[in-house]
Each structure stands twice: as structure tokens, then as C-alpha cells.
PDBML (XML) file of the C-alpha atoms, coordinates in Angstrom:
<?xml version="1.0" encoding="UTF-8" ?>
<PDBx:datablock datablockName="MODEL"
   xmlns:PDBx="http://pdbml.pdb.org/schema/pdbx-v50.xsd"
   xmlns:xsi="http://www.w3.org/2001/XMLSchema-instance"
   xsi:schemaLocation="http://pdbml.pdb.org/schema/pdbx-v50.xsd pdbx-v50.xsd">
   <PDBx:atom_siteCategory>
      <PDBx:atom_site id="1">
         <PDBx:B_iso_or_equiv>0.00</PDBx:B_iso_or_equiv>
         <PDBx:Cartn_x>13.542</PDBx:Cartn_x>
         <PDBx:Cartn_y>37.746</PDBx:Cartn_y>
         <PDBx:Cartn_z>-32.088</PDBx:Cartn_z>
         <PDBx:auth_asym_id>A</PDBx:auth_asym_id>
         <PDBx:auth_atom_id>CA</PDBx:auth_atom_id>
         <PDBx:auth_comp_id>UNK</PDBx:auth_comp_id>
         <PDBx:auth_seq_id>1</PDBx:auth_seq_id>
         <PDBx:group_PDB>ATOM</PDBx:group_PDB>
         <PDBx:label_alt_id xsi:nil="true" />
         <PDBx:label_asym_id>A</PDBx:label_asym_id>
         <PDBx:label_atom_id>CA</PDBx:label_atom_id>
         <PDBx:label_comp_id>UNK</PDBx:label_comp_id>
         <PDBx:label_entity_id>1</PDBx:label_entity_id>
         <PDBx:label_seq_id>1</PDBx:label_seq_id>
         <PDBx:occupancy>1.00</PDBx:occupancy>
         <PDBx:pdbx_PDB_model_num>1</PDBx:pdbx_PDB_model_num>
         <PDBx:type_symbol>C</PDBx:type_symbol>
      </PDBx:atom_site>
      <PDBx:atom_site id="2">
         <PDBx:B_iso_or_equiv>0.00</PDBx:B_iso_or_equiv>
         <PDBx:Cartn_x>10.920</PDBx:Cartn_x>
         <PDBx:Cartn_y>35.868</PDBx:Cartn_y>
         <PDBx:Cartn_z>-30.027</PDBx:Cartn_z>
         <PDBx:auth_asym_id>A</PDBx:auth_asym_id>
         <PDBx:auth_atom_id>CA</PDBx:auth_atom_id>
         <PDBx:auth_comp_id>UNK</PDBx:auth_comp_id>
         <PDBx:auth_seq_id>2</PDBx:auth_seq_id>
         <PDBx:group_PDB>ATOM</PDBx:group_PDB>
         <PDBx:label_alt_id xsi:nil="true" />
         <PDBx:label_asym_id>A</PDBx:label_asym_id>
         <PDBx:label_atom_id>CA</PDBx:label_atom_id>
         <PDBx:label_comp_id>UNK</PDBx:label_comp_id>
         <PDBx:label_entity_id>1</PDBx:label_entity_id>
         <PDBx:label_seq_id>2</PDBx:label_seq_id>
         <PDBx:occupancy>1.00</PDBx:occupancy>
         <PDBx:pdbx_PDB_model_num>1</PDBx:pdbx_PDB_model_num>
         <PDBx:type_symbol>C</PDBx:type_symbol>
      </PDBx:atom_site>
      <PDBx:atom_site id="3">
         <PDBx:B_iso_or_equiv>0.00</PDBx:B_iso_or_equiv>
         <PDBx:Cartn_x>7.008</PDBx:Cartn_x>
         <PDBx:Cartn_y>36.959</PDBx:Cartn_y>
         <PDBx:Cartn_z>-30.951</PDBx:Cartn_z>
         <PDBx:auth_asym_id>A</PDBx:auth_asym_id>
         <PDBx:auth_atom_id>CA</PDBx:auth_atom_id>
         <PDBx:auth_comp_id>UNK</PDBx:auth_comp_id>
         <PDBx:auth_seq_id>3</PDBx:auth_seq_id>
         <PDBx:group_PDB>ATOM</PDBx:group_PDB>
         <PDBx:label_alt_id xsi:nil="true" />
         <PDBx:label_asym_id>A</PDBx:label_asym_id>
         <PDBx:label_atom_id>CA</PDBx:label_atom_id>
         <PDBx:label_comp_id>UNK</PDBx:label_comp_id>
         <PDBx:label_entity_id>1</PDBx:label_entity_id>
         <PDBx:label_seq_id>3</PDBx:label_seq_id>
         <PDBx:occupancy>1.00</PDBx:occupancy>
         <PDBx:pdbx_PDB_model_num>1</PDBx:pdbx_PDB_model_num>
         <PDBx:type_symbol>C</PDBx:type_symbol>
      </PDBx:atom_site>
      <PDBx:atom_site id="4">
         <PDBx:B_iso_or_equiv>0.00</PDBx:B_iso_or_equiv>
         <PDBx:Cartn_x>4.633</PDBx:Cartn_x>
         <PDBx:Cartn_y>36.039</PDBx:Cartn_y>
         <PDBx:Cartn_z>-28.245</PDBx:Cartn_z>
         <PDBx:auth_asym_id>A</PDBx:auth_asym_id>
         <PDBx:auth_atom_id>CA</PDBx:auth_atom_id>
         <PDBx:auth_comp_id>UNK</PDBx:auth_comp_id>
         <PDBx:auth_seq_id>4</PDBx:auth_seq_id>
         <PDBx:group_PDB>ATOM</PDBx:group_PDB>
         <PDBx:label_alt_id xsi:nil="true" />
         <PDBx:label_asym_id>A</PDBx:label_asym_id>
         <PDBx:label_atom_id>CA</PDBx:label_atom_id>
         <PDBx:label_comp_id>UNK</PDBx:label_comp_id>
         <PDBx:label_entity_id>1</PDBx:label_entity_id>
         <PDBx:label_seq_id>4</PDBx:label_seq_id>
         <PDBx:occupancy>1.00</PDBx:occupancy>
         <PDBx:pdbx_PDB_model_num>1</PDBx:pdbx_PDB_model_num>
         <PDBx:type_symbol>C</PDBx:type_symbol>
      </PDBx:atom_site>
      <PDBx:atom_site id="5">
         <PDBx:B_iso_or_equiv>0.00</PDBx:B_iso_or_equiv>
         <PDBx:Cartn_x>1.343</PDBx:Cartn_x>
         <PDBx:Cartn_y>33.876</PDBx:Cartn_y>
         <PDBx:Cartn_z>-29.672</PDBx:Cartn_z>
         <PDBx:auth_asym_id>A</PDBx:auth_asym_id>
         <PDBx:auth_atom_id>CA</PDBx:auth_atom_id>
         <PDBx:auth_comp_id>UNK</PDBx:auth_comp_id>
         <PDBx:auth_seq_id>5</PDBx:auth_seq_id>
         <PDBx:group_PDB>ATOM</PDBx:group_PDB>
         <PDBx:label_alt_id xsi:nil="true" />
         <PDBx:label_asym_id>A</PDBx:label_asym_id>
         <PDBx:label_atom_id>CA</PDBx:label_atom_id>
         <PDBx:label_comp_id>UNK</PDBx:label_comp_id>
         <PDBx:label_entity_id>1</PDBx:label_entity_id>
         <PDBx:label_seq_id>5</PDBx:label_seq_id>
         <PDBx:occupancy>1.00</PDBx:occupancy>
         <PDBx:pdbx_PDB_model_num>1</PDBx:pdbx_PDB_model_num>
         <PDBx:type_symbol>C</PDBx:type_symbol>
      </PDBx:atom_site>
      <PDBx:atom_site id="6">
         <PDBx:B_iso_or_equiv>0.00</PDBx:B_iso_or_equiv>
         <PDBx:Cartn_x>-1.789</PDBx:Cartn_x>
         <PDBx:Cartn_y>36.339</PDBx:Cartn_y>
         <PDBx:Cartn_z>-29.022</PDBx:Cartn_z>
         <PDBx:auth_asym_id>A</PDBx:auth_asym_id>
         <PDBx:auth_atom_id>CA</PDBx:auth_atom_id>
         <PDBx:auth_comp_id>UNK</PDBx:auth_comp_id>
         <PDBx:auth_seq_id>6</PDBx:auth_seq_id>
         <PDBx:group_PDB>ATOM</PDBx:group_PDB>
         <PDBx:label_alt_id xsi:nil="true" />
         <PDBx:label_asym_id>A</PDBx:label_asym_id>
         <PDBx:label_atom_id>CA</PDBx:label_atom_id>
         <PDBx:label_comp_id>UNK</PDBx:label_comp_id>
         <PDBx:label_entity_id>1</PDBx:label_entity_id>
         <PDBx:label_seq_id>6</PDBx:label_seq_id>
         <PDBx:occupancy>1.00</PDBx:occupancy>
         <PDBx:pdbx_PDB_model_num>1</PDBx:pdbx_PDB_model_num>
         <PDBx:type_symbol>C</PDBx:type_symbol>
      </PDBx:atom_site>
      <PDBx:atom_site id="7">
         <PDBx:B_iso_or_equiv>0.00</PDBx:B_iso_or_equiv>
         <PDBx:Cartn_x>-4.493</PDBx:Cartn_x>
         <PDBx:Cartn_y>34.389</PDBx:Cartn_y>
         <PDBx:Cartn_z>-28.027</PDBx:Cartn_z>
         <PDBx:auth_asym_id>A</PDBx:auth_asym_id>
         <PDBx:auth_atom_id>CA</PDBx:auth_atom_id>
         <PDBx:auth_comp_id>UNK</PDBx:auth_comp_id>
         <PDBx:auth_seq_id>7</PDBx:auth_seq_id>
         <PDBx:group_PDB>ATOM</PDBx:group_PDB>
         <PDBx:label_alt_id xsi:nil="true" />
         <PDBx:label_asym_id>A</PDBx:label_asym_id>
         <PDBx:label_atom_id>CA</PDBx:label_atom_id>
         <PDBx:label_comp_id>UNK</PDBx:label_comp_id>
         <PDBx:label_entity_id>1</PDBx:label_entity_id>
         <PDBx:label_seq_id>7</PDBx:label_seq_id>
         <PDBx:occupancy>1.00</PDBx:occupancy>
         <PDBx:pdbx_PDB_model_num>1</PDBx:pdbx_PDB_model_num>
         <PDBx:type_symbol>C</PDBx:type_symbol>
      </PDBx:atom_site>
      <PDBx:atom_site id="8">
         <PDBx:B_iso_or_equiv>0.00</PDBx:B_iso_or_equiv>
         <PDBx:Cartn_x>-7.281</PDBx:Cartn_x>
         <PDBx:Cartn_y>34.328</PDBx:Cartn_y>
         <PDBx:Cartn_z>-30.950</PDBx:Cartn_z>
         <PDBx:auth_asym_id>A</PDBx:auth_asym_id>
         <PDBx:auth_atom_id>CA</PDBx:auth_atom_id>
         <PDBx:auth_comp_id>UNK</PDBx:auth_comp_id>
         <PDBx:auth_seq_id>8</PDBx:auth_seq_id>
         <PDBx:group_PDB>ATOM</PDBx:group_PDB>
         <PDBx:label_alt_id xsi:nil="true" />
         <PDBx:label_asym_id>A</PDBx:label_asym_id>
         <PDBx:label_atom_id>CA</PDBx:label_atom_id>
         <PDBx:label_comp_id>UNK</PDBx:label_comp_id>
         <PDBx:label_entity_id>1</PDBx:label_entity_id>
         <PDBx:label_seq_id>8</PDBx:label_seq_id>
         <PDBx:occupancy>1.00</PDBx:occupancy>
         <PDBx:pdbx_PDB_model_num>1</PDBx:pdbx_PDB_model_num>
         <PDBx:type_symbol>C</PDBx:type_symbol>
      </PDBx:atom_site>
      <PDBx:atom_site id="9">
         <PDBx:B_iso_or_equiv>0.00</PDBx:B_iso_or_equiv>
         <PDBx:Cartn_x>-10.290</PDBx:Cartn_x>
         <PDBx:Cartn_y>36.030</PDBx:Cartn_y>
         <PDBx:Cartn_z>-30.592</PDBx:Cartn_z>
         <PDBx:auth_asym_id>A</PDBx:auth_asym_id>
         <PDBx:auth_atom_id>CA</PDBx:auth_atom_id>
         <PDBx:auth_comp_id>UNK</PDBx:auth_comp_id>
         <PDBx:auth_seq_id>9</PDBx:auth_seq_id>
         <PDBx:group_PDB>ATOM</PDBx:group_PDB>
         <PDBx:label_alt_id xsi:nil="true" />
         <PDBx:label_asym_id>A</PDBx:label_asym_id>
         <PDBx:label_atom_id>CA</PDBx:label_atom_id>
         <PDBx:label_comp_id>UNK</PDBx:label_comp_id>
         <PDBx:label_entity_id>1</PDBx:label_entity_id>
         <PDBx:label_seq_id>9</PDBx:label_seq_id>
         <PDBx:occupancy>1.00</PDBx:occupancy>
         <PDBx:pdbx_PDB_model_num>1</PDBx:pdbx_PDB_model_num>
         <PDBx:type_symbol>C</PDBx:type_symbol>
      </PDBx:atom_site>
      <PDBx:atom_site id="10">
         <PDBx:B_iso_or_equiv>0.00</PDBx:B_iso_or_equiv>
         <PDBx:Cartn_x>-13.222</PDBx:Cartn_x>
         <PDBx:Cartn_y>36.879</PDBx:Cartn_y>
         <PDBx:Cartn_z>-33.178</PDBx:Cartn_z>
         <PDBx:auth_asym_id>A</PDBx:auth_asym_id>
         <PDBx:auth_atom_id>CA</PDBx:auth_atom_id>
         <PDBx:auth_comp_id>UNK</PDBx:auth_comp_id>
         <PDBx:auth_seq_id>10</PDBx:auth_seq_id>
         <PDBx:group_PDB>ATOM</PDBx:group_PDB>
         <PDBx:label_alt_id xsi:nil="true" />
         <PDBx:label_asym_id>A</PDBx:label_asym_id>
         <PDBx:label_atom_id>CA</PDBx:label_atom_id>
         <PDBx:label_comp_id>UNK</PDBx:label_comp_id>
         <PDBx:label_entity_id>1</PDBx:label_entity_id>
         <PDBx:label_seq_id>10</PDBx:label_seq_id>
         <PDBx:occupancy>1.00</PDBx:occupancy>
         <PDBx:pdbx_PDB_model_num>1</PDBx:pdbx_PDB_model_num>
         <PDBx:type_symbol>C</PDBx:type_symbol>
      </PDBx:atom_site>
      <PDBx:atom_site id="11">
         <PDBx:B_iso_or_equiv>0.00</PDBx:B_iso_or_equiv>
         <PDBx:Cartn_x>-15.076</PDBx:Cartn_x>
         <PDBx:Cartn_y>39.428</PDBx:Cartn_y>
         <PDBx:Cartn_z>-31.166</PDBx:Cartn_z>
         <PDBx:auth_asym_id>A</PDBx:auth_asym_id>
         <PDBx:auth_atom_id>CA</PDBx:auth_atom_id>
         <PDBx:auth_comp_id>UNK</PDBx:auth_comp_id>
         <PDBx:auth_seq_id>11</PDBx:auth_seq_id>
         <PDBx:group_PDB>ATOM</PDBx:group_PDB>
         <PDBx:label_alt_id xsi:nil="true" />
         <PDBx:label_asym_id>A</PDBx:label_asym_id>
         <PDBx:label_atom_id>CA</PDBx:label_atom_id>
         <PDBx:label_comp_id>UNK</PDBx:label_comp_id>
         <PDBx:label_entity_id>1</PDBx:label_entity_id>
         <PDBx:label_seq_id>11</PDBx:label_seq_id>
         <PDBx:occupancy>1.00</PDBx:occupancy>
         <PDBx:pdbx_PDB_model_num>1</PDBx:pdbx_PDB_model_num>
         <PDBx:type_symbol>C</PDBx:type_symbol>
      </PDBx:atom_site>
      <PDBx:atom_site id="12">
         <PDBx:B_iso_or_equiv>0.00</PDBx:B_iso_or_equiv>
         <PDBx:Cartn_x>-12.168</PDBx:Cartn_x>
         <PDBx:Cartn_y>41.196</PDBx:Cartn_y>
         <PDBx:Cartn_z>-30.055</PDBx:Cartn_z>
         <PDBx:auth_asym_id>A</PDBx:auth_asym_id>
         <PDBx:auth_atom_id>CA</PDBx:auth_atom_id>
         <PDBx:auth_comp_id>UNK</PDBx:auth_comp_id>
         <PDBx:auth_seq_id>12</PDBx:auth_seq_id>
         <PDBx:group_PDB>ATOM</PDBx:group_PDB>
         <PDBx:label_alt_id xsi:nil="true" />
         <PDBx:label_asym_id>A</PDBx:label_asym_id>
         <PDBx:label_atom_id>CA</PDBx:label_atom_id>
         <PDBx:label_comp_id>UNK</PDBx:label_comp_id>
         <PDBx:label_entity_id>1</PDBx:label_entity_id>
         <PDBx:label_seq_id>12</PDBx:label_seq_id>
         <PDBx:occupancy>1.00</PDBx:occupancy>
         <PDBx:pdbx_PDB_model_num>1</PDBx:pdbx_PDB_model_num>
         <PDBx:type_symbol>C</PDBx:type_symbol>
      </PDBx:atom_site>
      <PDBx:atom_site id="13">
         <PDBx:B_iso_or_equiv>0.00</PDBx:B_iso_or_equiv>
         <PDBx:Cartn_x>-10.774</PDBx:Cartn_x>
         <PDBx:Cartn_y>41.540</PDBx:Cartn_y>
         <PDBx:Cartn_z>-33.813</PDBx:Cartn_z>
         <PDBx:auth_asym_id>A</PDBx:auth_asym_id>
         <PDBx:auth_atom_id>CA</PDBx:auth_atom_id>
         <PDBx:auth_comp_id>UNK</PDBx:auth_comp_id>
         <PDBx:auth_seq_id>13</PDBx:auth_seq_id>
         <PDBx:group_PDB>ATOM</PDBx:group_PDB>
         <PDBx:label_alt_id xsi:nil="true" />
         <PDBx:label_asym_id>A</PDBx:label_asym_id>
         <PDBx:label_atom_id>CA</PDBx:label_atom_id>
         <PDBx:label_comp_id>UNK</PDBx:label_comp_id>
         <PDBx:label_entity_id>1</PDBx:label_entity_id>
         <PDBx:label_seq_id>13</PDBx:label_seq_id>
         <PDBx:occupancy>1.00</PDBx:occupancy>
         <PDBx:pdbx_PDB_model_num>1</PDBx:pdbx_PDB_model_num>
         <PDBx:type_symbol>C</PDBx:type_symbol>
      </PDBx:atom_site>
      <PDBx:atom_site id="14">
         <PDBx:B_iso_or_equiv>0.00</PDBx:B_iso_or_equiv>
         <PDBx:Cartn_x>-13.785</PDBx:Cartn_x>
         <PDBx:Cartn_y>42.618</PDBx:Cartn_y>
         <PDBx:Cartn_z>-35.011</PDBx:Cartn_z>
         <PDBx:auth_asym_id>A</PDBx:auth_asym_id>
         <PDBx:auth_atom_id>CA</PDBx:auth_atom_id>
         <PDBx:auth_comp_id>UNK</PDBx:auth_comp_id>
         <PDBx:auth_seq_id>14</PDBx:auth_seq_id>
         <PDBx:group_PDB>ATOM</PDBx:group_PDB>
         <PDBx:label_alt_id xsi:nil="true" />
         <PDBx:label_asym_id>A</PDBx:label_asym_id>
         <PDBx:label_atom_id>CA</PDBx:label_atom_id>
         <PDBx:label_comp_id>UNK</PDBx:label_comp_id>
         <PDBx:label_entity_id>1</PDBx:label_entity_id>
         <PDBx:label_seq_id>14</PDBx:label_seq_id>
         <PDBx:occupancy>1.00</PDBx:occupancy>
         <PDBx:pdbx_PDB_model_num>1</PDBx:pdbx_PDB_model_num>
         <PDBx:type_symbol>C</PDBx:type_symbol>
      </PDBx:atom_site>
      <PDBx:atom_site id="15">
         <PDBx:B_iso_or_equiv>0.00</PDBx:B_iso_or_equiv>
         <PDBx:Cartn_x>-14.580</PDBx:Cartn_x>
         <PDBx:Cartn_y>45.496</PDBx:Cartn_y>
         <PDBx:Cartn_z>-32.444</PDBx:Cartn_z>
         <PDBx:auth_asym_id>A</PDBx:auth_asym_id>
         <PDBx:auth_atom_id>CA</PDBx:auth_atom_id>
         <PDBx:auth_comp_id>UNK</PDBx:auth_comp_id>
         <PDBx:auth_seq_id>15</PDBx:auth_seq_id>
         <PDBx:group_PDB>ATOM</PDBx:group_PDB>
         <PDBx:label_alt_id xsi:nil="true" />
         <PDBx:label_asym_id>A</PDBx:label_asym_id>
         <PDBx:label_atom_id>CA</PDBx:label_atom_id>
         <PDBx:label_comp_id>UNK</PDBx:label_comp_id>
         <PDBx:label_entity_id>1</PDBx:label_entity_id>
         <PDBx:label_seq_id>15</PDBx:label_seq_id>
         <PDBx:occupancy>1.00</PDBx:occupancy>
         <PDBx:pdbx_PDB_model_num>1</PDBx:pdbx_PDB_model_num>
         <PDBx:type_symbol>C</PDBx:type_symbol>
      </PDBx:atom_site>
      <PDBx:atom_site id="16">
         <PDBx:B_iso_or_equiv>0.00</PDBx:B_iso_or_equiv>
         <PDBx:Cartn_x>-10.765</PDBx:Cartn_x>
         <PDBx:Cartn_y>46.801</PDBx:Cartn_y>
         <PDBx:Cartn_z>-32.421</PDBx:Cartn_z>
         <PDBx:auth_asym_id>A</PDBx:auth_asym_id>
         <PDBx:auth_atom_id>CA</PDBx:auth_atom_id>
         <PDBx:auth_comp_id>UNK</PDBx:auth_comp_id>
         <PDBx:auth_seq_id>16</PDBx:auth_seq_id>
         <PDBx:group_PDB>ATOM</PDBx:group_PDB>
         <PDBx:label_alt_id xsi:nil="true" />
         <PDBx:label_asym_id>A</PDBx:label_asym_id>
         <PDBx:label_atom_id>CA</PDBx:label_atom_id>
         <PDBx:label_comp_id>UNK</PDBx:label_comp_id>
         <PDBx:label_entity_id>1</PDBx:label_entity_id>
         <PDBx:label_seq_id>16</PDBx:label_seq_id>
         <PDBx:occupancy>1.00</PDBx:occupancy>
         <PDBx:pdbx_PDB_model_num>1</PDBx:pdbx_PDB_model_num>
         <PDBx:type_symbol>C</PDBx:type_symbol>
      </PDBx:atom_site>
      <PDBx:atom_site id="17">
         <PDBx:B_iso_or_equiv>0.00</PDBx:B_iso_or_equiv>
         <PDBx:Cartn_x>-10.917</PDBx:Cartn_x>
         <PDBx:Cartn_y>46.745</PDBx:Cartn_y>
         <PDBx:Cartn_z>-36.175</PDBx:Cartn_z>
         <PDBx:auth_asym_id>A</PDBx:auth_asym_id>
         <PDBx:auth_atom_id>CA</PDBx:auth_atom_id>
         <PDBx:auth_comp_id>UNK</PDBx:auth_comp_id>
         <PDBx:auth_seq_id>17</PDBx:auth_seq_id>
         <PDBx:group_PDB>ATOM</PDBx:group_PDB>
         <PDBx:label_alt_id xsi:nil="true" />
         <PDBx:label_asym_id>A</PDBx:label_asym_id>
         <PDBx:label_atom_id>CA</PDBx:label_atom_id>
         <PDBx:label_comp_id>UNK</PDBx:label_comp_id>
         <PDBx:label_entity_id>1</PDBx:label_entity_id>
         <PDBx:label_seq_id>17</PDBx:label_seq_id>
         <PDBx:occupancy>1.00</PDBx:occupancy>
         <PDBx:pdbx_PDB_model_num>1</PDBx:pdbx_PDB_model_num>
         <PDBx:type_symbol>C</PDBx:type_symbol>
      </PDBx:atom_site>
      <PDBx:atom_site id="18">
         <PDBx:B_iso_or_equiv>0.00</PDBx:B_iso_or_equiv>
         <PDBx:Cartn_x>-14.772</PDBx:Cartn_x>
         <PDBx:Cartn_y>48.594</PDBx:Cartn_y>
         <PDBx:Cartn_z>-36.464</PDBx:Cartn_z>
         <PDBx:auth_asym_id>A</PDBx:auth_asym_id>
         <PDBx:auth_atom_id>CA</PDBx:auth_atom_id>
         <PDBx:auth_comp_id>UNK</PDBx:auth_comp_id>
         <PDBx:auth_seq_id>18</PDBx:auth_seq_id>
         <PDBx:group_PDB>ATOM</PDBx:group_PDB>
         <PDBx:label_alt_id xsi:nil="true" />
         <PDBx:label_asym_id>A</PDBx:label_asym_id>
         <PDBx:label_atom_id>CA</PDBx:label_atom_id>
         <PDBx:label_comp_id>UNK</PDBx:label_comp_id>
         <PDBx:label_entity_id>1</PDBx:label_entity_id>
         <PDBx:label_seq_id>18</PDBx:label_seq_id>
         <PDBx:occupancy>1.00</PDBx:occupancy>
         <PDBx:pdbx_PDB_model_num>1</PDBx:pdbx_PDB_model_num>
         <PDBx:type_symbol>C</PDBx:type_symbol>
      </PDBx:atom_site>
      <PDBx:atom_site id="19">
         <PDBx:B_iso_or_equiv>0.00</PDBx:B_iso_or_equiv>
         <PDBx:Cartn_x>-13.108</PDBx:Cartn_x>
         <PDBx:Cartn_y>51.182</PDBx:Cartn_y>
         <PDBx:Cartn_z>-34.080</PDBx:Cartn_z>
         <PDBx:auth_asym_id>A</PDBx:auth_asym_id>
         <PDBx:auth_atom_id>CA</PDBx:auth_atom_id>
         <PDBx:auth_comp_id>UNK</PDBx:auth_comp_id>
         <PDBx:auth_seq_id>19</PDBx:auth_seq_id>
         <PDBx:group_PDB>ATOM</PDBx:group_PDB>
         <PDBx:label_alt_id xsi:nil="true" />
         <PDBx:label_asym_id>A</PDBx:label_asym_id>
         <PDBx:label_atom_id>CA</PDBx:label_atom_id>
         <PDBx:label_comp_id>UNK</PDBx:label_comp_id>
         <PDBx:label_entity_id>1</PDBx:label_entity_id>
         <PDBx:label_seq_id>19</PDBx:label_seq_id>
         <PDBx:occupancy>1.00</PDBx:occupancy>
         <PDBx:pdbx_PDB_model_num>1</PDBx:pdbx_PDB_model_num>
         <PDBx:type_symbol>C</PDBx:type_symbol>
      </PDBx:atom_site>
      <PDBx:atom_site id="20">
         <PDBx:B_iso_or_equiv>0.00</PDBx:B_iso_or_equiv>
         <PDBx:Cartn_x>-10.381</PDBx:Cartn_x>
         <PDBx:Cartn_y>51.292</PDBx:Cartn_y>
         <PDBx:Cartn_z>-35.625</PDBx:Cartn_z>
         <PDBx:auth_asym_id>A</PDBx:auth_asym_id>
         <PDBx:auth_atom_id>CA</PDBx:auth_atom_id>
         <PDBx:auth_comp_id>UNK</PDBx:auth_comp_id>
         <PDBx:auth_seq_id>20</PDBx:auth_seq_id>
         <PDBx:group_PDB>ATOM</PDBx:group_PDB>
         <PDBx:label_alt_id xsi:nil="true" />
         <PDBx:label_asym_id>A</PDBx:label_asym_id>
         <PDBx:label_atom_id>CA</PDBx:label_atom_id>
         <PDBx:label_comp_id>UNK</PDBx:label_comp_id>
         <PDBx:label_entity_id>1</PDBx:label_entity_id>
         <PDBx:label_seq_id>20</PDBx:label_seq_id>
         <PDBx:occupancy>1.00</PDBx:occupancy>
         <PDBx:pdbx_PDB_model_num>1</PDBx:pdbx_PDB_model_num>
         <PDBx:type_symbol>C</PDBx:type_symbol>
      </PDBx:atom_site>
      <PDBx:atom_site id="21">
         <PDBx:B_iso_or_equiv>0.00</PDBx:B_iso_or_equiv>
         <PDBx:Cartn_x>-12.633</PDBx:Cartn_x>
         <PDBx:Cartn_y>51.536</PDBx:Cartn_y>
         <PDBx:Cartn_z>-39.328</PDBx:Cartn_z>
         <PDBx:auth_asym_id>A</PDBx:auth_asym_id>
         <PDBx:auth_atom_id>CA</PDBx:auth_atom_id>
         <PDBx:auth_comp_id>UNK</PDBx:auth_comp_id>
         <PDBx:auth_seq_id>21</PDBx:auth_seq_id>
         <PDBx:group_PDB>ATOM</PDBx:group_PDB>
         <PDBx:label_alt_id xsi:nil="true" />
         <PDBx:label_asym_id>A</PDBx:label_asym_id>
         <PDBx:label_atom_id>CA</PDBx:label_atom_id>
         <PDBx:label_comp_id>UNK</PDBx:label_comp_id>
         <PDBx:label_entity_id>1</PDBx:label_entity_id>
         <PDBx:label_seq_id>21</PDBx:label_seq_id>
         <PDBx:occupancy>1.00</PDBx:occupancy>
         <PDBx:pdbx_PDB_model_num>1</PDBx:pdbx_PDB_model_num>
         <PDBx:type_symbol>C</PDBx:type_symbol>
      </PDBx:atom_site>
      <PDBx:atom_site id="22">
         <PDBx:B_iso_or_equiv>0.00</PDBx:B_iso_or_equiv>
         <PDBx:Cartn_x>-15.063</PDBx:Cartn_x>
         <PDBx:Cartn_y>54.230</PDBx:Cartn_y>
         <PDBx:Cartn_z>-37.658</PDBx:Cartn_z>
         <PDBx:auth_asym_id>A</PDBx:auth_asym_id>
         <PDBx:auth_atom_id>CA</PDBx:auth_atom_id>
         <PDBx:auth_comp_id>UNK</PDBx:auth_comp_id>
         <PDBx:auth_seq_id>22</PDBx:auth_seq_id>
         <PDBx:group_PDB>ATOM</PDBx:group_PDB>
         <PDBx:label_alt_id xsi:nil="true" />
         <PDBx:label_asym_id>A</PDBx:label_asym_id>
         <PDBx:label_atom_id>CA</PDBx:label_atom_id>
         <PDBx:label_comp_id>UNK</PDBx:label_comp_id>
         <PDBx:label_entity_id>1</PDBx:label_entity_id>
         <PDBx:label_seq_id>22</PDBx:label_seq_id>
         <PDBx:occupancy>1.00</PDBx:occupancy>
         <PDBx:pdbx_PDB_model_num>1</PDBx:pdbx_PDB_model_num>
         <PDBx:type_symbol>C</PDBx:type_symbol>
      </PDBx:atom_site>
      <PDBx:atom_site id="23">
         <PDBx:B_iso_or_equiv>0.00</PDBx:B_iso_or_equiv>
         <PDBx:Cartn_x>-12.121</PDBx:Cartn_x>
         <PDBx:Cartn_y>56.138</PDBx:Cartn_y>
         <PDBx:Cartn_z>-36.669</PDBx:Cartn_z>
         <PDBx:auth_asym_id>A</PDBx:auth_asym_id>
         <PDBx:auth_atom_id>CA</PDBx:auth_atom_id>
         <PDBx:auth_comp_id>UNK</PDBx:auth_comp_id>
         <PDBx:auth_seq_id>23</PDBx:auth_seq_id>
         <PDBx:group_PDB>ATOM</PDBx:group_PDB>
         <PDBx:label_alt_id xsi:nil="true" />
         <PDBx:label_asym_id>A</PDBx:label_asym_id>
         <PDBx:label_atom_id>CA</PDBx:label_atom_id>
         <PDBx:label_comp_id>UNK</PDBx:label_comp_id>
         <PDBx:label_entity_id>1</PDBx:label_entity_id>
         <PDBx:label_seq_id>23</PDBx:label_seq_id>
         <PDBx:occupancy>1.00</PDBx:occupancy>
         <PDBx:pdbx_PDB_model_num>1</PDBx:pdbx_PDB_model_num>
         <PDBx:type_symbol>C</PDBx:type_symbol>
      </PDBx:atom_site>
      <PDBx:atom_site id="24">
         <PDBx:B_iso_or_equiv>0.00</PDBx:B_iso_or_equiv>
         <PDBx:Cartn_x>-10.202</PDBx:Cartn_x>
         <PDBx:Cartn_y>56.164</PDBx:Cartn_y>
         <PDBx:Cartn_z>-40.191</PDBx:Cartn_z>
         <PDBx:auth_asym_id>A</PDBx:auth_asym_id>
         <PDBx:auth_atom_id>CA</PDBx:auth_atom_id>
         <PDBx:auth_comp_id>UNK</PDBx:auth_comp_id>
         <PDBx:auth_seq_id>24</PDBx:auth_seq_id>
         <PDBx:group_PDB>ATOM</PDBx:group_PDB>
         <PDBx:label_alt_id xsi:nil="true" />
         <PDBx:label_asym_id>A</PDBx:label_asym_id>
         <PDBx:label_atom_id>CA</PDBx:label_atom_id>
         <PDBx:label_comp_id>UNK</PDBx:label_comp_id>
         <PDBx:label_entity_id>1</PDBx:label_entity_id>
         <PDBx:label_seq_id>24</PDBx:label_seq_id>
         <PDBx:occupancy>1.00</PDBx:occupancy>
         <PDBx:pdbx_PDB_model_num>1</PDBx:pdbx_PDB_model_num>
         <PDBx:type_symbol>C</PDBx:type_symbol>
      </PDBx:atom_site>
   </PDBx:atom_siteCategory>
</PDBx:datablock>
């Protein structure tokens, strides 16, 4: 099983997980 390498990202962590938070 191959798993790709996401690029790292701070600001796009923390908006997908507030969404993600606000949403929940």
C-alpha cells in the first residue's frame, strides 16, 4: 500500500479542522 506525503500546511489544518469543529 503506497500513501502519498501531503504537503504540510498550518493554515490549511487549522481552517479544515475549525470547519470541521463549527460543524460538529
Amino acid at each position: 500500500i503506497k500513501i502519498k506525503e501531503k504537503k504540510k500546511g498550518f493554515i490549511r489544518t487549522l481552517v479544515g479542522g475549525t470547519i470541521f469543529g463549527l460543524g460538529w
